[in-house]
N, C-alpha and C. Protein backbone atom coordinates (compact mmCIF):
# COMPACT_ATOMS: atom_id res chain seq x y z
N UNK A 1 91.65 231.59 47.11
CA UNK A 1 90.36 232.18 47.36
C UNK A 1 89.24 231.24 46.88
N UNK A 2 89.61 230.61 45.24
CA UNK A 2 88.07 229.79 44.68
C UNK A 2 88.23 229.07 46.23
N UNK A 3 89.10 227.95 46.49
CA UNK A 3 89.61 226.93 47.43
C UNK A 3 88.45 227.20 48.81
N UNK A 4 88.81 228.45 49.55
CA UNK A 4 87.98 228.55 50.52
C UNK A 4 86.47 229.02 50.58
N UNK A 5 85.94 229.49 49.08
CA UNK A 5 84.92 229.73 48.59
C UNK A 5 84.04 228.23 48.47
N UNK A 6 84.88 227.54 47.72
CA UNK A 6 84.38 225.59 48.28
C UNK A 6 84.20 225.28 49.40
N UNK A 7 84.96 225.45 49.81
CA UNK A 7 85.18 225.00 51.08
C UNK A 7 83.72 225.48 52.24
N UNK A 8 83.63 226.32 51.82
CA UNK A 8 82.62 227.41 53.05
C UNK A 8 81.59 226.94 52.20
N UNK A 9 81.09 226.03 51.08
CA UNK A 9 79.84 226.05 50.52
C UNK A 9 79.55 224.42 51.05
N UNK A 10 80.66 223.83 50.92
CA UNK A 10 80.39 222.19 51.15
C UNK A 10 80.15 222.59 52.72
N UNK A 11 80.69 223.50 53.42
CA UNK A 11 80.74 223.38 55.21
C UNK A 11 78.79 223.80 55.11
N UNK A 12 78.61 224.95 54.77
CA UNK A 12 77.13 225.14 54.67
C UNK A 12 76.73 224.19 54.52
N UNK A 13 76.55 223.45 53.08
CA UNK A 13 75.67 222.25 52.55
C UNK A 13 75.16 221.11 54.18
N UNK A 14 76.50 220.78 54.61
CA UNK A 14 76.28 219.99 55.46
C UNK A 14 75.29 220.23 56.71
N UNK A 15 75.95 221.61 56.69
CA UNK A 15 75.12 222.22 58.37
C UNK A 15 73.85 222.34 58.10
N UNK A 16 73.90 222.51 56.54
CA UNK A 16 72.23 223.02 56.56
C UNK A 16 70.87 221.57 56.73
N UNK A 17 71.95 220.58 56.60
CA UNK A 17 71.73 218.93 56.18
C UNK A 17 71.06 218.55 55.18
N UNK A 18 72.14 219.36 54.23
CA UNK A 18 71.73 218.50 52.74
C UNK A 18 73.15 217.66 52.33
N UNK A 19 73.25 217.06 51.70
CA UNK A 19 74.66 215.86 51.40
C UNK A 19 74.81 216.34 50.11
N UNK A 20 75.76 215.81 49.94
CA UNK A 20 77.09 216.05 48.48
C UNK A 20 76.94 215.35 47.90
N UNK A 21 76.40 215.00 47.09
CA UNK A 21 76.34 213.53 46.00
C UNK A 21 77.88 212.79 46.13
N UNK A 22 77.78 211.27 46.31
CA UNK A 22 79.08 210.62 46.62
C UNK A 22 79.66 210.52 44.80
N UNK A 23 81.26 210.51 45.04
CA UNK A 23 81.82 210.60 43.89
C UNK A 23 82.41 209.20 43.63
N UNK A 24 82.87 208.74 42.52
CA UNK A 24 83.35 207.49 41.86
C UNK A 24 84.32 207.06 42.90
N UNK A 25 84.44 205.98 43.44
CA UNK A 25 85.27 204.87 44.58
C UNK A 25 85.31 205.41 45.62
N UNK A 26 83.83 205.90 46.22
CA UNK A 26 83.58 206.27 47.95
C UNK A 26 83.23 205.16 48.07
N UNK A 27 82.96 204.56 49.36
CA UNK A 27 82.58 203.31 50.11
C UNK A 27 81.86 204.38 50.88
N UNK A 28 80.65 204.52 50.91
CA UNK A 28 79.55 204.93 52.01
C UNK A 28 78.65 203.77 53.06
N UNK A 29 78.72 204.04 53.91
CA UNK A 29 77.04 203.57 54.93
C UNK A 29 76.25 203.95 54.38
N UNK A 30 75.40 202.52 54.16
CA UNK A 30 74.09 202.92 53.45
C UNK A 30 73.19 202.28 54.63
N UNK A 31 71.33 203.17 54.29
CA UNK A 31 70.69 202.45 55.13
C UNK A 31 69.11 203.17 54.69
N UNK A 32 68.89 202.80 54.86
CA UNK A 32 67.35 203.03 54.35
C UNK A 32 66.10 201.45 54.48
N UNK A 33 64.91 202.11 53.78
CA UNK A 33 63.92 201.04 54.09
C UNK A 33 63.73 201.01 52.57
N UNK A 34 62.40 200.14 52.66
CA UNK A 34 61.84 199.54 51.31
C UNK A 34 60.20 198.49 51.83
N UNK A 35 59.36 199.02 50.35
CA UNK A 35 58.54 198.36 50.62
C UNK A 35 58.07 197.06 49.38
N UNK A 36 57.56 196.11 49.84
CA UNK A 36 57.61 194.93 48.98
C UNK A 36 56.25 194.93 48.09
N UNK A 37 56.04 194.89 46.97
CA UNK A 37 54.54 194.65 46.31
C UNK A 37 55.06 193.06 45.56
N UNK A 38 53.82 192.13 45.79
CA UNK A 38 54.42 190.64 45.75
C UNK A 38 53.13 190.63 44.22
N UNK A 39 52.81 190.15 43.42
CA UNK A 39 52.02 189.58 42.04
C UNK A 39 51.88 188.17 42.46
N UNK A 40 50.67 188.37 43.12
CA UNK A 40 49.97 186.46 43.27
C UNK A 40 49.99 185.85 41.99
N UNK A 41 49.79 186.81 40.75
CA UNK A 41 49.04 186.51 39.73
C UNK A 41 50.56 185.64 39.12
N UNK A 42 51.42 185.75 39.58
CA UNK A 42 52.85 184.35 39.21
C UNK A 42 53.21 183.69 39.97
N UNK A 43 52.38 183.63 41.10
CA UNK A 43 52.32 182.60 42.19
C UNK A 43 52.41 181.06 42.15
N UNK A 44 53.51 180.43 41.97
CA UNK A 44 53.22 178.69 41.31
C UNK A 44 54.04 178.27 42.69
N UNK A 45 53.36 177.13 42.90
CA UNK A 45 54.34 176.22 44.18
C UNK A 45 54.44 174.77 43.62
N UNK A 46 55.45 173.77 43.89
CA UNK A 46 56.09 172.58 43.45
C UNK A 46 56.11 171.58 44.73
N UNK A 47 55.40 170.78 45.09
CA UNK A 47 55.48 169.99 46.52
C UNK A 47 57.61 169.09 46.01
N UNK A 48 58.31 169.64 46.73
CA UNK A 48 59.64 168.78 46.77
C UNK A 48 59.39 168.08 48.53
N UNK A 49 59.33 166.74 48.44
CA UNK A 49 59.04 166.12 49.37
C UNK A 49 58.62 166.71 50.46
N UNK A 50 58.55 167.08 51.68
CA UNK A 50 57.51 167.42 53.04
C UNK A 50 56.95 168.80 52.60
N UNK A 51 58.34 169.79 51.77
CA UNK A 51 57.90 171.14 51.50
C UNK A 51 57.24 171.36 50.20
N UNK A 52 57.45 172.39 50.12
CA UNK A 52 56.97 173.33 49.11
C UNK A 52 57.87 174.54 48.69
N UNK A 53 58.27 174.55 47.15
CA UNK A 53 58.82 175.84 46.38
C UNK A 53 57.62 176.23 45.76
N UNK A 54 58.19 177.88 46.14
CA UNK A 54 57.40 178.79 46.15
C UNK A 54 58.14 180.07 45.14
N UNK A 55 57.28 180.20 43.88
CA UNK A 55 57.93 181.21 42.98
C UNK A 55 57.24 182.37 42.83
N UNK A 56 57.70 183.99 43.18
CA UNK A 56 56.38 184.67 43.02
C UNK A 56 57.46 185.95 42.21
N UNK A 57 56.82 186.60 41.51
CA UNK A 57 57.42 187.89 40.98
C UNK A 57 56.98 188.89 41.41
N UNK A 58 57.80 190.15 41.97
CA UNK A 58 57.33 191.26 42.80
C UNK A 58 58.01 192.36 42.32
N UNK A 59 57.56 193.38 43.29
CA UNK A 59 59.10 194.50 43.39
C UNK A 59 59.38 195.24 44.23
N UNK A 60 60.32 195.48 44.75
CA UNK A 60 60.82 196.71 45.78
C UNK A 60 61.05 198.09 45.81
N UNK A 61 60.24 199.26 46.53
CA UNK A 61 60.40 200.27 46.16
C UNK A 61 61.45 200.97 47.23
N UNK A 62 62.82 201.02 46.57
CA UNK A 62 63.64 201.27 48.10
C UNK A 62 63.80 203.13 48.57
N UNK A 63 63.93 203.57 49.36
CA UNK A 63 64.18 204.79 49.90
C UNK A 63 65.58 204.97 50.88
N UNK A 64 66.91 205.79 50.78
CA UNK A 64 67.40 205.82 51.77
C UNK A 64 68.51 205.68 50.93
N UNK A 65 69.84 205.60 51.32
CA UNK A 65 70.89 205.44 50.06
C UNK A 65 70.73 204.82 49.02
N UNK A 66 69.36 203.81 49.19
CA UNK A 66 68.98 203.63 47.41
C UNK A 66 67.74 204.01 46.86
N UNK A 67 67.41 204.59 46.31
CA UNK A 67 66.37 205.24 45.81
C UNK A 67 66.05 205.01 44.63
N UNK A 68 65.39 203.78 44.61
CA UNK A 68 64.55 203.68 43.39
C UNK A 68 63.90 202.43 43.58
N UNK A 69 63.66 201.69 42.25
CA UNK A 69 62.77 200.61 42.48
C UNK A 69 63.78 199.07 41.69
N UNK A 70 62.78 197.79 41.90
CA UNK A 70 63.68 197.00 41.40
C UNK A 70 62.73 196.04 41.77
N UNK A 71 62.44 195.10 40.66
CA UNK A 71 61.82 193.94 40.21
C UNK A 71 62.43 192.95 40.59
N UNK A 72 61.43 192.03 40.91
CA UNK A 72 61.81 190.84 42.10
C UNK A 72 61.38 189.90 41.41
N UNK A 73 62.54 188.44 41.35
CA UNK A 73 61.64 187.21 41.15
C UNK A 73 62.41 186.36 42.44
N UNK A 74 61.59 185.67 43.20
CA UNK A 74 61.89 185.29 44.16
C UNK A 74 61.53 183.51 44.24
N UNK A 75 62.23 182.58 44.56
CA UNK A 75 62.11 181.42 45.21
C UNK A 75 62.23 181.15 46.16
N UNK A 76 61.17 180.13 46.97
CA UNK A 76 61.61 180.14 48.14
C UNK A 76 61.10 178.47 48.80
N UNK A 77 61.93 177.44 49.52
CA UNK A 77 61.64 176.62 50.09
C UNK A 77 61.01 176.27 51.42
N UNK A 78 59.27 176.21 51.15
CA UNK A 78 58.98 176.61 52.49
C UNK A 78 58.43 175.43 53.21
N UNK A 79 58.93 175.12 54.22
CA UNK A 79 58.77 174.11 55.07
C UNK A 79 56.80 173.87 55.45
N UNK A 80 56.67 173.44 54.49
CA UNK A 80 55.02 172.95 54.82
C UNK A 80 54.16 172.58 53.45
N UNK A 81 53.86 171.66 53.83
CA UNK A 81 52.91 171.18 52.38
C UNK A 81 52.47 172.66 51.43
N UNK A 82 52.57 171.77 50.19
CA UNK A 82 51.95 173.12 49.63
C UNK A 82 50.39 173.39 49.63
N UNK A 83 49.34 172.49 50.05
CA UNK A 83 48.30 172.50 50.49
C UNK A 83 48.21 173.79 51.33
N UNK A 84 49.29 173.74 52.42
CA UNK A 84 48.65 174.32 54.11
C UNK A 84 49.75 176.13 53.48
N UNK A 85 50.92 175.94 52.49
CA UNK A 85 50.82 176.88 52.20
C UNK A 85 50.19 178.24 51.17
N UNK A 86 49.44 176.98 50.22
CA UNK A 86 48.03 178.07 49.58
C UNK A 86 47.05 178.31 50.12
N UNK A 87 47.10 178.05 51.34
CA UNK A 87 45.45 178.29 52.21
C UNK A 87 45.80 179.48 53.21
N UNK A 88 47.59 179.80 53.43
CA UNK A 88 47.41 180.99 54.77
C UNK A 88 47.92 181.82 53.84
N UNK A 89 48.30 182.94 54.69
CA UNK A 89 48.96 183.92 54.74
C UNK A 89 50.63 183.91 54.58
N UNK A 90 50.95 184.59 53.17
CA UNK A 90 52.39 184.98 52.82
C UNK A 90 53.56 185.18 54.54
N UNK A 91 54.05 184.19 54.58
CA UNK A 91 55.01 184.09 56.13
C UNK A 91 54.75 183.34 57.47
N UNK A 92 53.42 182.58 56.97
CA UNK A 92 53.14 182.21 57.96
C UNK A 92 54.09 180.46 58.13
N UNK A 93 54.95 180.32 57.25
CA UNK A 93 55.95 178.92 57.73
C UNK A 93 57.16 179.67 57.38
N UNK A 94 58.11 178.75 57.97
CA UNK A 94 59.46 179.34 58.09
C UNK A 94 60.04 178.75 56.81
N UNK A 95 60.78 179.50 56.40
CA UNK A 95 61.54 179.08 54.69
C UNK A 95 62.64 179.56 54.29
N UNK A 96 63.43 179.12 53.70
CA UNK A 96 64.89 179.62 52.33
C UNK A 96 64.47 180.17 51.27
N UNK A 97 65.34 181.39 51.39
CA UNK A 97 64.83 182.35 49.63
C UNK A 97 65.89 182.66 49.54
N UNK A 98 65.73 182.95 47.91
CA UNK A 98 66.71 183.64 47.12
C UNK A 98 65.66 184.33 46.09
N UNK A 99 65.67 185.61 46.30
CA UNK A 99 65.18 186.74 45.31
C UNK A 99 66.33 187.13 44.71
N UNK A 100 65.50 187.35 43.04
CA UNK A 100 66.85 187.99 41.96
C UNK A 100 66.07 189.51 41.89
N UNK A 101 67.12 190.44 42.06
CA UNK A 101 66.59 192.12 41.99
C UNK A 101 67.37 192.52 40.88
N UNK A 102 66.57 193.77 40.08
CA UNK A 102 67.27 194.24 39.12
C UNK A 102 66.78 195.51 39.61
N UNK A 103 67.75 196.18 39.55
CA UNK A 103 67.75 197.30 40.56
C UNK A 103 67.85 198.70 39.67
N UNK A 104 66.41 199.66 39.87
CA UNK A 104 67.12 201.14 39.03
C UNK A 104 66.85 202.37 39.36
N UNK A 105 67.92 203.22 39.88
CA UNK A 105 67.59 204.50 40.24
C UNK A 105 68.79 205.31 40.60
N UNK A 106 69.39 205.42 41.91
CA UNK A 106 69.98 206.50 42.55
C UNK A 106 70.74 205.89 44.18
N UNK A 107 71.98 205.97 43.76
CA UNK A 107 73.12 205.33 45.43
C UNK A 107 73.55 206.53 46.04
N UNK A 108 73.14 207.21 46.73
CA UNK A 108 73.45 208.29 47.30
C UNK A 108 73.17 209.50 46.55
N UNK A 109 72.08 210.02 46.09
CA UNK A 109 72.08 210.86 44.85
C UNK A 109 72.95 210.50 43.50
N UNK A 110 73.68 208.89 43.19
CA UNK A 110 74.12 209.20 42.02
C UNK A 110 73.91 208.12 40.89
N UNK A 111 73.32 208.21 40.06
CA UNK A 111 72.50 207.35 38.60
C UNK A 111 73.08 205.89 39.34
N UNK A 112 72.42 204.82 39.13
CA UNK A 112 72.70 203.85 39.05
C UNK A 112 71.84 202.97 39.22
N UNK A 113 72.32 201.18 38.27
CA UNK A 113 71.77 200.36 37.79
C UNK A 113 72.54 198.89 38.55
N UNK A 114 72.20 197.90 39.35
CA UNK A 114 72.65 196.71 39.59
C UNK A 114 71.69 195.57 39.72
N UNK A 115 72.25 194.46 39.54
CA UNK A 115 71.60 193.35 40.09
C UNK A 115 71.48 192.83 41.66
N UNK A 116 70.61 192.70 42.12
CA UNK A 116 70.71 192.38 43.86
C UNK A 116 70.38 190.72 43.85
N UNK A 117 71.43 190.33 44.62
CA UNK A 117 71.20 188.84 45.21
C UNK A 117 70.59 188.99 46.49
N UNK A 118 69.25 188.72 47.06
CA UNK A 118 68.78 189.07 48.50
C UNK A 118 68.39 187.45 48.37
N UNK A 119 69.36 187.03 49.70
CA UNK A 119 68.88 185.58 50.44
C UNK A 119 68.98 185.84 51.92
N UNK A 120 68.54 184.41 52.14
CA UNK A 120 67.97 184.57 53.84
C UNK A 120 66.71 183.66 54.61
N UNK A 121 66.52 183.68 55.51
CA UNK A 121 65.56 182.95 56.15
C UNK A 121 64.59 183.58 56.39
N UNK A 122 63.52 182.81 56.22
CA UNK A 122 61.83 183.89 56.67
C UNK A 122 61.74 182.56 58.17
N UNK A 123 61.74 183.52 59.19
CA UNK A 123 60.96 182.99 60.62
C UNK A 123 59.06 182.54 60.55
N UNK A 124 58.72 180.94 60.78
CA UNK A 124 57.48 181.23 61.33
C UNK A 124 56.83 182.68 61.91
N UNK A 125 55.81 183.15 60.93
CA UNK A 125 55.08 184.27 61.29
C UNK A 125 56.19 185.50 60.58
N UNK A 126 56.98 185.26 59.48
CA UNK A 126 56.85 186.18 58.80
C UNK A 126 58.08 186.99 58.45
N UNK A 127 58.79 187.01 60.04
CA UNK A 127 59.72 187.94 60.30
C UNK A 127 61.62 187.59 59.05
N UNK A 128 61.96 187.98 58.72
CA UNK A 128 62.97 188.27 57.34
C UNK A 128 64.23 188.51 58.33
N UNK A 129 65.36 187.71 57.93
CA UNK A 129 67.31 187.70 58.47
C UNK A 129 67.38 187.45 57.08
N UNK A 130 68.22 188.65 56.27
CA UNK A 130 68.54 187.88 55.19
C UNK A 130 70.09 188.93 54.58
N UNK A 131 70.50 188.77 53.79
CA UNK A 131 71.40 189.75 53.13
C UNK A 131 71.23 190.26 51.71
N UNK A 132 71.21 191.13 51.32
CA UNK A 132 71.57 191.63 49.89
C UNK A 132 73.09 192.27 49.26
N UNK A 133 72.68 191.03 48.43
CA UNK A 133 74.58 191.49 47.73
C UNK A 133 74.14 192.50 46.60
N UNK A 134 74.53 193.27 46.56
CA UNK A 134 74.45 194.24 45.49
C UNK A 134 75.84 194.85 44.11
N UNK A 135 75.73 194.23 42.81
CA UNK A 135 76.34 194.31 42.26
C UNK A 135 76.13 194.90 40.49
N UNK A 136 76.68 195.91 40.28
CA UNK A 136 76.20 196.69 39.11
C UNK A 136 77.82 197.28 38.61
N UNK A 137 77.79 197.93 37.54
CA UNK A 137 78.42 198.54 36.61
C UNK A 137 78.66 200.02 37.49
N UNK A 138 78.04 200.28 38.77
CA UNK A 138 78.11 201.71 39.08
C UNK A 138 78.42 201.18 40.76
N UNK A 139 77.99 200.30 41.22
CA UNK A 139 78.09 199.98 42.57
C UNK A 139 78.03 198.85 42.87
N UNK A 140 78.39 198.26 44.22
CA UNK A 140 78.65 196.58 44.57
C UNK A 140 78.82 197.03 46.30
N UNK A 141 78.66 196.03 46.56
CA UNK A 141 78.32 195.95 48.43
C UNK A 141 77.37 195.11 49.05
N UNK A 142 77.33 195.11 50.55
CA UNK A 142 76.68 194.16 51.43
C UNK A 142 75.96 195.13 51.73
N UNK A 143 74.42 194.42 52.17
CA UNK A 143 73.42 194.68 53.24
C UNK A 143 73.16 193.37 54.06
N UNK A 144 72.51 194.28 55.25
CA UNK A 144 71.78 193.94 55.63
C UNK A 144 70.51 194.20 56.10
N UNK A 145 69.54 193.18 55.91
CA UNK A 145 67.82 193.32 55.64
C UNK A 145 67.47 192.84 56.92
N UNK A 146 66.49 193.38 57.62
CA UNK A 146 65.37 192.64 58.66
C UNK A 146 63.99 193.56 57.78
N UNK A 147 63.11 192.53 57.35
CA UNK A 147 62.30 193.27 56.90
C UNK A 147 61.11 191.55 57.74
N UNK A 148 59.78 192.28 57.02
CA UNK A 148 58.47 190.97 56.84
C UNK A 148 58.13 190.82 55.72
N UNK A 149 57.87 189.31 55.64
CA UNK A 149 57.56 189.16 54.36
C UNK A 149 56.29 189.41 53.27
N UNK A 150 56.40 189.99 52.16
CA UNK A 150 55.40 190.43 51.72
C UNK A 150 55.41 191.69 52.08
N UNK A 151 55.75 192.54 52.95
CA UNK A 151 55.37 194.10 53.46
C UNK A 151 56.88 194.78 53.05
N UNK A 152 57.96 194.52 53.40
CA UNK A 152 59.25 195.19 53.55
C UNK A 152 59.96 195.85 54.64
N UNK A 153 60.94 196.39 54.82
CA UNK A 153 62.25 196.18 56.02
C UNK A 153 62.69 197.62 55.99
N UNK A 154 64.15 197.09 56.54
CA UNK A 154 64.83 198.13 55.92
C UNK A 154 66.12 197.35 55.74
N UNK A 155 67.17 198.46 55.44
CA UNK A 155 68.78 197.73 54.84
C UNK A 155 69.71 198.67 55.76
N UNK A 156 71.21 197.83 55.76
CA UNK A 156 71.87 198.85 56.27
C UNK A 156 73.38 198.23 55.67
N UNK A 157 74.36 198.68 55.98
CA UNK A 157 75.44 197.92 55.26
C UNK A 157 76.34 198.94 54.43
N UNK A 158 77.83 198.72 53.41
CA UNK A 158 78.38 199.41 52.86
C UNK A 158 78.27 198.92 51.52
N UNK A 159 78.45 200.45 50.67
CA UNK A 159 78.16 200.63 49.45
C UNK A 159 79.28 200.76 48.53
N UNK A 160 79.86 200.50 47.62
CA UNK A 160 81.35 201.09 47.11
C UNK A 160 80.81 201.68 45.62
N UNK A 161 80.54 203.14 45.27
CA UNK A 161 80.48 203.32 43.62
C UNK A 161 81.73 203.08 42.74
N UNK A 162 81.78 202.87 41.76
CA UNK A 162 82.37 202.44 41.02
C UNK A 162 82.34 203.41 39.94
């Protein structure tokens, strides 16, 4: 009787479309968006011969199987003097990044804390192909990001809690 009393509450939950908080070693689809806030105010660039590295500290506020926020320090090698890239607009040359994320909030409704490796290519004019590896004490997995740079994307990819 408890058995089908569960049973008929998880069948509700769903129909009604609310979700079950995922339990310790599910592998879920994750997918959600996120938006980027970038701090000019740690903005330093390094001319390495034709280009320019580019260091800025930010953070991501994510929504969607991850829910929370996570502080960004990001490098990035961007193909253009560093002259012509302190004079435009964040995306306007094409470049290599590697952002370090420290990640804190919630993987499907459930507590959790990781580090994110997000690398990838920024397209002339802005546009973001990149991946985030995601690895913590509670969860680890692939995304994938199409976002713009400076504004934010979204993610999609599998999650494994731990």
């Amino acid at each position: 009787m408890r058995r089908a009393i569960s049973l008929l509450i998880v069948t509700s939950l769903l129909l009604l479309g609310l979700s079950v908080p995922a339990t310790a070693n599910d592998e879920l689809t994750a997918s959600g968006t996120f938006d980027t806030t970038l701090d000019f105010s740690t903005l330093t660039v390094t001319p390495v011969g034709k280009a320019c590295r580019l260091n800025v500290e930010g953070q991501l506020d994510f929504d969607g199987t991850l829910d929370g926020t996570a502080d960004a320090a990001t490098t990035a090698l961007i193909f253009a003097p560093c002259s012509d890239v302190q004079s435009t607009p964040p995306g306007t040359f094409a470049d290599v990044f590697r952002s370090r994320l420290e990640f804190q909030g919630t993987v499907a409704g459930t507590p959790a804390t990781a580090e994110i490796l997000w690398v990838g290519v920024t397209r002339a004019g802005g546009e973001i192909d990149a991946v985030m590896l995601v690895d913590g004490d509670d969860v680890r997995g692939r995304l994938h990001v199409d976002a713009i740079v400076g504004v934010g994307g979204s993610y999609q990819g599998t999650l494994k809690l731990d």
